[in-house]
PDB file of N, CA and C in Angstrom:
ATOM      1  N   UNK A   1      67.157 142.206 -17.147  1.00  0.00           N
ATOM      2  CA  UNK A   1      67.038 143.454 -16.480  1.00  0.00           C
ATOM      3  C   UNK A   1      68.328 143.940 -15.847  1.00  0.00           C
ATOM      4  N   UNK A   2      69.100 142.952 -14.945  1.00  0.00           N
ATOM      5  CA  UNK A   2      70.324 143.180 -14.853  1.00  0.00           C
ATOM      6  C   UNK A   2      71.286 143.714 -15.408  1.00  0.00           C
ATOM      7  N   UNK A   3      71.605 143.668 -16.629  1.00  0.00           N
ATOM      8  CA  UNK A   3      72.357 144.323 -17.378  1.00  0.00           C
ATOM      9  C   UNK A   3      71.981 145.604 -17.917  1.00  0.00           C
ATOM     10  N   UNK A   4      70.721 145.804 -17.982  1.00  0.00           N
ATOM     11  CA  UNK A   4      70.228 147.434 -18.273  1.00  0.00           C
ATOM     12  C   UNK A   4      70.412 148.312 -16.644  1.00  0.00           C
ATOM     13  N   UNK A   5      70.717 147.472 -16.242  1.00  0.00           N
ATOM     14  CA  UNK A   5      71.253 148.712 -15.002  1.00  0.00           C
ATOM     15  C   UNK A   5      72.522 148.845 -14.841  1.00  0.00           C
ATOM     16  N   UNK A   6      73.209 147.711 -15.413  1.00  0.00           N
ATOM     17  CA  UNK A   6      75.192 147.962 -15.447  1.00  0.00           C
ATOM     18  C   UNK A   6      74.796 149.189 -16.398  1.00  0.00           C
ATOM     19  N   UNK A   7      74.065 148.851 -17.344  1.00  0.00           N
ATOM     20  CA  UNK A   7      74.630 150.145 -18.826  1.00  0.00           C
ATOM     21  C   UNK A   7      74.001 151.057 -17.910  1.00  0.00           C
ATOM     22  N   UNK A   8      73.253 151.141 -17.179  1.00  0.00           N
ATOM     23  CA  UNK A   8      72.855 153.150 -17.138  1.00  0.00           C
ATOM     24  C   UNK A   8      73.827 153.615 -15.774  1.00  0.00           C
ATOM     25  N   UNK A   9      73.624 152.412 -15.120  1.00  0.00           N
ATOM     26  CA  UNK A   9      74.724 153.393 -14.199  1.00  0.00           C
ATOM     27  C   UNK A   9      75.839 153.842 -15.152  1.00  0.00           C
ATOM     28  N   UNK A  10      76.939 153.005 -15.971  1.00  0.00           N
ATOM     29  CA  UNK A  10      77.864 153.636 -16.303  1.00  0.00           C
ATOM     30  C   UNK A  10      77.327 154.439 -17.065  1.00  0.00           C
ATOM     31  N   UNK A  11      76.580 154.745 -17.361  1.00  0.00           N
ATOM     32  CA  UNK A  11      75.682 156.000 -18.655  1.00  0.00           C
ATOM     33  C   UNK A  11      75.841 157.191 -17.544  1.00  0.00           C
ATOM     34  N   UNK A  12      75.267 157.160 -16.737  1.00  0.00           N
ATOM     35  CA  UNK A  12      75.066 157.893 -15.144  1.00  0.00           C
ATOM     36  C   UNK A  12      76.497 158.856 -14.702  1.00  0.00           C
ATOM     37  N   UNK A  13      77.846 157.347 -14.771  1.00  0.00           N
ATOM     38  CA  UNK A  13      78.629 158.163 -13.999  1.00  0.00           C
ATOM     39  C   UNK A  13      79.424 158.993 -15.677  1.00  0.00           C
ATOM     40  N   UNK A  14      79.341 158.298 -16.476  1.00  0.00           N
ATOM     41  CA  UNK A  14      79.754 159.212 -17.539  1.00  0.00           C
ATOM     42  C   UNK A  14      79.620 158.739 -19.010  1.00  0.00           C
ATOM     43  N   UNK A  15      78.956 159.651 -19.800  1.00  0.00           N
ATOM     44  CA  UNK A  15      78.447 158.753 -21.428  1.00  0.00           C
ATOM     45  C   UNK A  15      79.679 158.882 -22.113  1.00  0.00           C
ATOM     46  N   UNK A  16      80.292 159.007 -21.688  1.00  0.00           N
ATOM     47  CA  UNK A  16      81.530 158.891 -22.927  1.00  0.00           C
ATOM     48  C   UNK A  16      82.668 157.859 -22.990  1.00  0.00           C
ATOM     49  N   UNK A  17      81.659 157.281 -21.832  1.00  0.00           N
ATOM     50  CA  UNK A  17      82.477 155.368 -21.772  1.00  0.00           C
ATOM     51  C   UNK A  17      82.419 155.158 -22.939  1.00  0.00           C
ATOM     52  N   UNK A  18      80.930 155.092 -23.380  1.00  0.00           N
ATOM     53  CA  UNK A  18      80.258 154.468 -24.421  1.00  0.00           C
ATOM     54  C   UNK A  18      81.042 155.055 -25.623  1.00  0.00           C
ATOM     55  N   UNK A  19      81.132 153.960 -26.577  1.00  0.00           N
ATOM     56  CA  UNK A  19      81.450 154.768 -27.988  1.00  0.00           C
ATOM     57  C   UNK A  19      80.896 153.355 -29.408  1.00  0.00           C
ATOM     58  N   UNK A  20      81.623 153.833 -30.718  1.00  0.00           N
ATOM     59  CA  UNK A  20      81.626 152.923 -31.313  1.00  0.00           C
ATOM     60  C   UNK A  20      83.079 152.271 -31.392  1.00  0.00           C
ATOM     61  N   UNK A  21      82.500 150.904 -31.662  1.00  0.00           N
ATOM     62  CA  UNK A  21      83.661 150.231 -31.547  1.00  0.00           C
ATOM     63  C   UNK A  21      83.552 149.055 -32.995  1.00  0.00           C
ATOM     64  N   UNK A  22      84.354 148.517 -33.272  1.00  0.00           N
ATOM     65  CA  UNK A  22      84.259 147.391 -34.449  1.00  0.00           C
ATOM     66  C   UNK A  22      84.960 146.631 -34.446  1.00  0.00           C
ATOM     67  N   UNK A  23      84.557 145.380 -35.301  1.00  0.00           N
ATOM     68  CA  UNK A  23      85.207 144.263 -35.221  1.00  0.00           C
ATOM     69  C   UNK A  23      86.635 144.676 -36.050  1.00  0.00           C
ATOM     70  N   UNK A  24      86.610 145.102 -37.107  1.00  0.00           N
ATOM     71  CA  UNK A  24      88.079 145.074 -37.341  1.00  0.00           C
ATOM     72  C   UNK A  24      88.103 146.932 -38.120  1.00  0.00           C
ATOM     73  N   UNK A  25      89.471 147.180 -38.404  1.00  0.00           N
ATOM     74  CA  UNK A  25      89.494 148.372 -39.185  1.00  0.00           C
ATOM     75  C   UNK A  25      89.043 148.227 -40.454  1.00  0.00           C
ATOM     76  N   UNK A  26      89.402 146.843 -41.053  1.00  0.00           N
ATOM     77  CA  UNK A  26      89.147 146.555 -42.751  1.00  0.00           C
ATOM     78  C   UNK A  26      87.231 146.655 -42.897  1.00  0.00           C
ATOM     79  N   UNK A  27      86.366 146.746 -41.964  1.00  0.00           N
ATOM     80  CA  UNK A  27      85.196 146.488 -41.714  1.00  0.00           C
ATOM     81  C   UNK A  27      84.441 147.513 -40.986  1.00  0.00           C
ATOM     82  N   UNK A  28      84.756 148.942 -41.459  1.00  0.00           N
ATOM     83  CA  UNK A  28      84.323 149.843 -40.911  1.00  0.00           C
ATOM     84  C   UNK A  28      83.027 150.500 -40.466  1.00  0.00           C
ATOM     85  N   UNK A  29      82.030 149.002 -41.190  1.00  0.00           N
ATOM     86  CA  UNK A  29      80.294 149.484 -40.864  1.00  0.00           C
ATOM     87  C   UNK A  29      80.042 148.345 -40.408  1.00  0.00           C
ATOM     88  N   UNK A  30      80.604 147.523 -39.907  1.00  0.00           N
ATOM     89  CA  UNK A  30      80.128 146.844 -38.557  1.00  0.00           C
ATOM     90  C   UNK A  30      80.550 147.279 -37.026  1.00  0.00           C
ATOM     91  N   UNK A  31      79.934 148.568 -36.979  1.00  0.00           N
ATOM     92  CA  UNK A  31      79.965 149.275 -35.761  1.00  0.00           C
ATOM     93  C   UNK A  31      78.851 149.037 -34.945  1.00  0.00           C
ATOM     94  N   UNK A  32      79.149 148.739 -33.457  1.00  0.00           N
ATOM     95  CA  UNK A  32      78.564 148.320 -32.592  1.00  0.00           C
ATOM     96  C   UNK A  32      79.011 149.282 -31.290  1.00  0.00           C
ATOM     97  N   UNK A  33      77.898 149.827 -30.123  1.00  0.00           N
ATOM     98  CA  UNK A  33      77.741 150.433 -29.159  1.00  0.00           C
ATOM     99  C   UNK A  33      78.807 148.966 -28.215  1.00  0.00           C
ATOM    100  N   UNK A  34      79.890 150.466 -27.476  1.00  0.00           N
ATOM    101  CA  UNK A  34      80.548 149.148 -26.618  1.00  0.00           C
ATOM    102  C   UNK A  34      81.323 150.297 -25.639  1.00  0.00           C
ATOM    103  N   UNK A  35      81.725 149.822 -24.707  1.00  0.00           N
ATOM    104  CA  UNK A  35      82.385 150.629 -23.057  1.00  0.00           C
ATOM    105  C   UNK A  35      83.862 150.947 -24.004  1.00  0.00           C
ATOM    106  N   UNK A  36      84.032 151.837 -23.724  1.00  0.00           N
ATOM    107  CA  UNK A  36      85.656 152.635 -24.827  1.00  0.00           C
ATOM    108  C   UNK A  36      86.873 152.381 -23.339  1.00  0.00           C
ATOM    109  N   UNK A  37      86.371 152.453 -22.275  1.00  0.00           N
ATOM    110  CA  UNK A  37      87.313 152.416 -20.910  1.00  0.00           C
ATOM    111  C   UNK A  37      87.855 151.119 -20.815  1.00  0.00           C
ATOM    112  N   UNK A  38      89.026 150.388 -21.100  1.00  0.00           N
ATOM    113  CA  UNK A  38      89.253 149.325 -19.947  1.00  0.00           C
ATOM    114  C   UNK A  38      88.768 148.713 -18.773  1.00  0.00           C
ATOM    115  N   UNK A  39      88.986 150.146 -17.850  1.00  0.00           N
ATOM    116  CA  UNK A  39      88.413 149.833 -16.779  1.00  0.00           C
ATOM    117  C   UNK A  39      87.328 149.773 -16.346  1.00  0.00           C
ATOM    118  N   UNK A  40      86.397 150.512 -16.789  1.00  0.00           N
ATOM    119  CA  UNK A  40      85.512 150.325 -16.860  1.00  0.00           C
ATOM    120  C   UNK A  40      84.808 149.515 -17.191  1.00  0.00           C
ATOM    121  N   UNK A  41      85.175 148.605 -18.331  1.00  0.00           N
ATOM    122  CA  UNK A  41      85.056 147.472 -19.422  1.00  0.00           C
ATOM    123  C   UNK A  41      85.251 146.527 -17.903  1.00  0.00           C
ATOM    124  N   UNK A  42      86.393 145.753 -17.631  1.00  0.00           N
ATOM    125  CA  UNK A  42      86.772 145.139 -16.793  1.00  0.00           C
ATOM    126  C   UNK A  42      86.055 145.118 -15.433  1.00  0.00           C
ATOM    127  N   UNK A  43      85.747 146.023 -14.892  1.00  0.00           N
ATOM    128  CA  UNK A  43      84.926 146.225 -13.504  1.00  0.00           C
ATOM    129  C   UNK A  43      83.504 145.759 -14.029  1.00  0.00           C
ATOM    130  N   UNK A  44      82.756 146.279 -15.051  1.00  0.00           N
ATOM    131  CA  UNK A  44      81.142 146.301 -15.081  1.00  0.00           C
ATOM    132  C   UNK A  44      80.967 144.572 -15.653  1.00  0.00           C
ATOM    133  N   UNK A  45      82.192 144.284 -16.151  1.00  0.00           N
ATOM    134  CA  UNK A  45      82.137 142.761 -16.602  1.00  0.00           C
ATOM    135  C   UNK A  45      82.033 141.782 -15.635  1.00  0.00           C
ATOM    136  N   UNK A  46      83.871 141.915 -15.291  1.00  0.00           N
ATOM    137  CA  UNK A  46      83.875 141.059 -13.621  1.00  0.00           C
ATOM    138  C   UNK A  46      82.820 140.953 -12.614  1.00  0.00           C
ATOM    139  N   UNK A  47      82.258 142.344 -12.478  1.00  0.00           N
ATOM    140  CA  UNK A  47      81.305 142.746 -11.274  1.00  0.00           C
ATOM    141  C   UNK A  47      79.920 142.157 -11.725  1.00  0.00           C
ATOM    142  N   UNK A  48      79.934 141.830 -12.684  1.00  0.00           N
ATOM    143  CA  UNK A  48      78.762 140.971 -13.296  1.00  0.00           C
ATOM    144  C   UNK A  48      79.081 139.781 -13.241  1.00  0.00           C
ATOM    145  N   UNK A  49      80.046 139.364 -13.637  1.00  0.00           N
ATOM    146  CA  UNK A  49      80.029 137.711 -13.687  1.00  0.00           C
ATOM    147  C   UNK A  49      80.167 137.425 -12.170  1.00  0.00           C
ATOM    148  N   UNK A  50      80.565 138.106 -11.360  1.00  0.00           N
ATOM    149  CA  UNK A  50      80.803 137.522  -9.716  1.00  0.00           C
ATOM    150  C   UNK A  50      79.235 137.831  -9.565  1.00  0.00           C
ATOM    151  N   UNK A  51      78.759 138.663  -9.669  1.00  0.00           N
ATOM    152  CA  UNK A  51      77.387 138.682  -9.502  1.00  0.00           C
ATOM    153  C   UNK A  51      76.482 137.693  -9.144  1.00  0.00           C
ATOM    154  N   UNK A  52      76.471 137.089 -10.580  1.00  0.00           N
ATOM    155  CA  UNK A  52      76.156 135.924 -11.023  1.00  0.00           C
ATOM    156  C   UNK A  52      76.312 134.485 -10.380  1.00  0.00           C
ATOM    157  N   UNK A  53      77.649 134.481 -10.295  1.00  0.00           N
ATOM    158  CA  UNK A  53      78.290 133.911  -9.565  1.00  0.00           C
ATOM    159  C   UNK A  53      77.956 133.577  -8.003  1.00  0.00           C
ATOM    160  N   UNK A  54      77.664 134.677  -7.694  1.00  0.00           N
ATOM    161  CA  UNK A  54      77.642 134.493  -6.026  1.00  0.00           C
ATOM    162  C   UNK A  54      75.677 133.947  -5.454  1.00  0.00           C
ATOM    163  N   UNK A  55      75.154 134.645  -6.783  1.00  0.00           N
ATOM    164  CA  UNK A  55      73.528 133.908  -7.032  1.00  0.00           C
ATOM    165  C   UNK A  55      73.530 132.613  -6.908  1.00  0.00           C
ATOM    166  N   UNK A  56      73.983 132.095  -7.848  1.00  0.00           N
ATOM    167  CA  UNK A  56      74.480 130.659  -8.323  1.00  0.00           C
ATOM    168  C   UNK A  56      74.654 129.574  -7.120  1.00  0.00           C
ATOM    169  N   UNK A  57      76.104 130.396  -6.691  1.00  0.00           N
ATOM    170  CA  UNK A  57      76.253 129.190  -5.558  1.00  0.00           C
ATOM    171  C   UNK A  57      75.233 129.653  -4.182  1.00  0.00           C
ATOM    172  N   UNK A  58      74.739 130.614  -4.030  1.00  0.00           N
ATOM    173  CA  UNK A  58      73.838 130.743  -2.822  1.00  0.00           C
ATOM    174  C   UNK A  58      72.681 129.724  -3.215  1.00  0.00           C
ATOM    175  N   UNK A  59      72.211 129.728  -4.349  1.00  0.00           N
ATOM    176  CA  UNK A  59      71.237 128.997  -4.473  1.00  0.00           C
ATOM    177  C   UNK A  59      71.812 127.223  -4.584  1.00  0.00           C
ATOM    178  N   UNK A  60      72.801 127.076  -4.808  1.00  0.00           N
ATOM    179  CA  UNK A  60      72.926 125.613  -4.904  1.00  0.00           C
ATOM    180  C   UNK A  60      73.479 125.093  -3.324  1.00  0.00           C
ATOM    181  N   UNK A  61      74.135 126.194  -2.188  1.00  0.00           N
ATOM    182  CA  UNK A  61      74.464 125.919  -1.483  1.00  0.00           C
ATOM    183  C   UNK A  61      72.354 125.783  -0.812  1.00  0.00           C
ATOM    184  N   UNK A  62      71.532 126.528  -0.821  1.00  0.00           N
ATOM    185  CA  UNK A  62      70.326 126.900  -0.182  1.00  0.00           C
ATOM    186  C   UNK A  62      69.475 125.226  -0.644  1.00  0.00           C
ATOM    187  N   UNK A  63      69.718 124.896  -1.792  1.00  0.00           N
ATOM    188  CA  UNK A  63      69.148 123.293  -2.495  1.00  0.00           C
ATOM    189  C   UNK A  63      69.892 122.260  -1.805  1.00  0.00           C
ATOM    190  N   UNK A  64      71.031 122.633  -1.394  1.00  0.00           N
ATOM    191  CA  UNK A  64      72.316 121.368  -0.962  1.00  0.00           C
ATOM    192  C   UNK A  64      71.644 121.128   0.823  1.00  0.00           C
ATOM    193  N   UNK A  65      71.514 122.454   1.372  1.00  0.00           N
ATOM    194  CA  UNK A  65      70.721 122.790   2.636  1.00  0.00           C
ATOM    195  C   UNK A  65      69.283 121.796   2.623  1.00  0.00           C
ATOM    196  N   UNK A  66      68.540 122.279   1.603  1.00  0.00           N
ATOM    197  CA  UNK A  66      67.200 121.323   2.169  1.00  0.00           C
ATOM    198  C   UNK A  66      67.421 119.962   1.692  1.00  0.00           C
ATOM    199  N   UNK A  67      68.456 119.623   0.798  1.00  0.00           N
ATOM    200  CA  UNK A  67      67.688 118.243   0.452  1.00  0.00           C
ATOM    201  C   UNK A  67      68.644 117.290   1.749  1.00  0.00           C
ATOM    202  N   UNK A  68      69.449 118.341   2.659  1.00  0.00           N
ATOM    203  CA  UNK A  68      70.236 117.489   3.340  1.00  0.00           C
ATOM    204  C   UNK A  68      68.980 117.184   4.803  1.00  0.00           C
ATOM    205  N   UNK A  69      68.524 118.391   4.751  1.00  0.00           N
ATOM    206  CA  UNK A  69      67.437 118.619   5.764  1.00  0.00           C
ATOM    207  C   UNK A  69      66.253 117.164   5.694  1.00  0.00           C
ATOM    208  N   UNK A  70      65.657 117.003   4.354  1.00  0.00           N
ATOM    209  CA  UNK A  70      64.344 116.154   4.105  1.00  0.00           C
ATOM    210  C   UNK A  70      65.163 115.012   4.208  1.00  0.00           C
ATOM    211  N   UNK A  71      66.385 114.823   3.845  1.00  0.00           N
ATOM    212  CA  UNK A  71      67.003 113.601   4.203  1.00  0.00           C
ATOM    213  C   UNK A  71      67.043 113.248   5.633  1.00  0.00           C
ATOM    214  N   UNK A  72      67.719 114.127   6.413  1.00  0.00           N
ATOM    215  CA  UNK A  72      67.478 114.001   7.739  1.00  0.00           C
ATOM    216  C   UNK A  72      66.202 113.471   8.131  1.00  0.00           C
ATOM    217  N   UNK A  73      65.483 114.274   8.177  1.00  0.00           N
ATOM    218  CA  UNK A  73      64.111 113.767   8.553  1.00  0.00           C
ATOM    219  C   UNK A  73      63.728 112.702   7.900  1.00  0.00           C
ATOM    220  N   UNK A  74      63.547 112.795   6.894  1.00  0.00           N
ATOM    221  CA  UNK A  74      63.502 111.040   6.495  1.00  0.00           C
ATOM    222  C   UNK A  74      63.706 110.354   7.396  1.00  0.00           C
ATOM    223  N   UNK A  75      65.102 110.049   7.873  1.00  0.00           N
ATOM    224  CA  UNK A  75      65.998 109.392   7.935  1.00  0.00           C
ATOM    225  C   UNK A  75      65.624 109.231   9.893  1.00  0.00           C
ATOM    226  N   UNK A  76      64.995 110.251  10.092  1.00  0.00           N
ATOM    227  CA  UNK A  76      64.419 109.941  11.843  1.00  0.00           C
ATOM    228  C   UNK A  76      63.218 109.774  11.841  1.00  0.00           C
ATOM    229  N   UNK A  77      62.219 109.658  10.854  1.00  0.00           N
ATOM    230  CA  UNK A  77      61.022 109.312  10.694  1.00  0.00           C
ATOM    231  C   UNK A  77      60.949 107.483  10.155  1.00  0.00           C
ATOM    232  N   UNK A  78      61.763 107.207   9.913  1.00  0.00           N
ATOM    233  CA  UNK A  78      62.304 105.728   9.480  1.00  0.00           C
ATOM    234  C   UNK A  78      62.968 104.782  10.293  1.00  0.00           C
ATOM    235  N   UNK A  79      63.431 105.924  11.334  1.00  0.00           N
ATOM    236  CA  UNK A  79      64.096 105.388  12.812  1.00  0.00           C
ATOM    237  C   UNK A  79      62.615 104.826  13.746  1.00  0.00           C
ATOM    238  N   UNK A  80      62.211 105.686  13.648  1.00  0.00           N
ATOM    239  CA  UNK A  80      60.509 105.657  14.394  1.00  0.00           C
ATOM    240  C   UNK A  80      59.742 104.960  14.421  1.00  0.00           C
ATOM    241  N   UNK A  81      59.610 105.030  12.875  1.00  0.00           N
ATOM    242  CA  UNK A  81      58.271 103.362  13.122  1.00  0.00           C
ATOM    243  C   UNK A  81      58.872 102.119  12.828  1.00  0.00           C
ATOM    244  N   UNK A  82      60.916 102.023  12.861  1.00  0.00           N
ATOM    245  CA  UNK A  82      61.436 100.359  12.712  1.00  0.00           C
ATOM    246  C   UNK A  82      61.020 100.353  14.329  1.00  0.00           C
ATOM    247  N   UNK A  83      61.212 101.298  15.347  1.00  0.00           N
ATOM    248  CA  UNK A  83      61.251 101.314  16.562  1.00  0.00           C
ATOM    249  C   UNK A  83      59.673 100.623  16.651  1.00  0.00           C
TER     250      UNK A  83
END
């Protein structure tokens, strides 16, 4: 779903990002829908992979958080009944 909203916003701020593009000149009907801008190219990419990115480690930092947590507790619930 993510990525159908990179393409429409840039659809949004202007369709003429979009064009055809191909793998080579010698291969002129393997044309494929692709961002014609650099920059544009570069921003909606980057801004996706950091995206991603920043998901990623929130969630491994949020897993790193509890299992340090159930350890803890463990770890004073084990204090308790050697006591």
């Amino acid at each position: 779903g993510i990525p159908a909203i990179v393409i429409t916003l840039v659809l949004i701020i202007n369709k003429d990002f979009y064009g055809n593009g191909s793998f080579s000149e010698s291969h002129p009907y393997n044309n494929f829908c692709w961002i014609q801008d650099n920059t544009v190219l570069y921003i909606s990419v980057v801004a996706y992979f950091f995206l991603v990115f920043f998901i990623n480690t929130a969630m491994f930092i949020t897993v790193l958080l509890k299992i340090h947590s159930v350890k803890t507790r463990t770890q004073k619930t084990s204090r308790f009944w050697k006591e």
